[in-house]
Protein backbone atom coordinates (compact mmCIF):
# COMPACT_ATOMS: atom_id res chain seq x y z
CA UNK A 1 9.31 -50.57 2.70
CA UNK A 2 8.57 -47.32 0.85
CA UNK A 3 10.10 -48.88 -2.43
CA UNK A 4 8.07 -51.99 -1.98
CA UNK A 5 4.83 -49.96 -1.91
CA UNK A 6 5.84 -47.86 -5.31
CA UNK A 7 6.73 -51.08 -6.93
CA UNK A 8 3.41 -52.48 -6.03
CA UNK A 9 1.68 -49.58 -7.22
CA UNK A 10 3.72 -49.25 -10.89
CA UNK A 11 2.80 -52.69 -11.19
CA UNK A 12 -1.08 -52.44 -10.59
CA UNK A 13 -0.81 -48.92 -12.72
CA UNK A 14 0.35 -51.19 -16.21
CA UNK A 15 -1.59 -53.88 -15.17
CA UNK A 16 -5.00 -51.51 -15.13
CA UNK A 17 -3.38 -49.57 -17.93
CA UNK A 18 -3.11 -52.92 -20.24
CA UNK A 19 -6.53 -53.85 -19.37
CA UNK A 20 -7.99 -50.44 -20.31
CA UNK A 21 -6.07 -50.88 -23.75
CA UNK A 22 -7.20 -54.47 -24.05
CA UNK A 23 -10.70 -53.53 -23.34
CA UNK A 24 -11.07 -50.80 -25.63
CA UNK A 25 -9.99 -52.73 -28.80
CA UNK A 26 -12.38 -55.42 -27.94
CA UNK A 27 -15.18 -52.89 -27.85
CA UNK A 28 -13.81 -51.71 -31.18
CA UNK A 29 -14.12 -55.19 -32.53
CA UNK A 30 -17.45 -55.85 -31.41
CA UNK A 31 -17.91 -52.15 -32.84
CA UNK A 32 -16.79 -53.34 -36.21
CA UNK A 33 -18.25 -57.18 -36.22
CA UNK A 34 -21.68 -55.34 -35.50
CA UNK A 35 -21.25 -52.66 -38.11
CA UNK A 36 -20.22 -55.47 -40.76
CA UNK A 37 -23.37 -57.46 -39.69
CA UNK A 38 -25.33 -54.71 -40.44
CA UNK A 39 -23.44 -54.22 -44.07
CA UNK A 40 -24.25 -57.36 -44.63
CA UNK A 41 -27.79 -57.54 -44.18
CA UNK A 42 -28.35 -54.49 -46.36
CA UNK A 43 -26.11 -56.21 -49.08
CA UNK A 44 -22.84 -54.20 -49.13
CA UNK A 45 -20.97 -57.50 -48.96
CA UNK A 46 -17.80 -55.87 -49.57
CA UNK A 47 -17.77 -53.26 -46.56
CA UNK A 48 -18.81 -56.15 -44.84
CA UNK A 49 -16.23 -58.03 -45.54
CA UNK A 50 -13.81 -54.80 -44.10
CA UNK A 51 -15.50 -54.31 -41.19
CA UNK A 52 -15.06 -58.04 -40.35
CA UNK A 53 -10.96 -57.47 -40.99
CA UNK A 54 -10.71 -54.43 -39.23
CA UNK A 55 -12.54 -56.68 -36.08
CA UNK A 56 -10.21 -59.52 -36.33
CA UNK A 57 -6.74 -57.42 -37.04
CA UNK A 58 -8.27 -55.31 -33.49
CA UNK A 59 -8.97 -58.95 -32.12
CA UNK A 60 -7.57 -62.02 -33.76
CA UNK A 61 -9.02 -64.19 -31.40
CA UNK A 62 -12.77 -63.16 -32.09
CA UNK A 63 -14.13 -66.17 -33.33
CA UNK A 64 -17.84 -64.39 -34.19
CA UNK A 65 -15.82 -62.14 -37.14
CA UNK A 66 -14.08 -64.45 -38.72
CA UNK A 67 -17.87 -66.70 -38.87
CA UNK A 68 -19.20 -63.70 -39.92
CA UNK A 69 -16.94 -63.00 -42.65
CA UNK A 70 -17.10 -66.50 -43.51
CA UNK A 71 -20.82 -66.24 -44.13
CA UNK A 72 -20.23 -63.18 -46.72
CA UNK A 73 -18.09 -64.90 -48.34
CA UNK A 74 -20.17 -68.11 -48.83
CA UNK A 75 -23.06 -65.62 -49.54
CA UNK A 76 -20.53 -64.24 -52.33
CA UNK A 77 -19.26 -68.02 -53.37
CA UNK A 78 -15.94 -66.73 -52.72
CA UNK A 79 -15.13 -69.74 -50.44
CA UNK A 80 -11.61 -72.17 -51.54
């Protein structure tokens, strides 16, 4: 019984622990898809266009950086 209860608990430990991780580098994407909107608007395309990487490489599933970033680079006509 005892080693039923620890397992349960190591278990809902990583599981809280990998959400805390996964949180924080979704905050840090927003963090950095915010900062490169702002780069943008005040025409440093090319920090914009870093902050938007640093988002997606901390979340490659944010859609909103990548449109972002897509954006700049239209704005820059550096588009394939």
């Amino acid at each position: 019984m005892k080693s039923a209860i620890v397992s349960v608990l190591i278990f809902v430990s990583l599981f809280l622990v990998f959400n805390i991780i996964h949180a924080e580098s979704e905050d840090n994407a927003e963090f950095y898809n915010s900062q490169g909107i702002t780069e943008g608007k005040q025409g440093r395309s090319e920090q914009a266009i870093s902050s938007f990487n640093k988002a997606i490489e901390l979340n490659p599933n944010y859609a909103d950086a990548y449109c972002s970033r897509g954006i700049v680079y239209f704005d820059l006509k550096m588009f394939w």
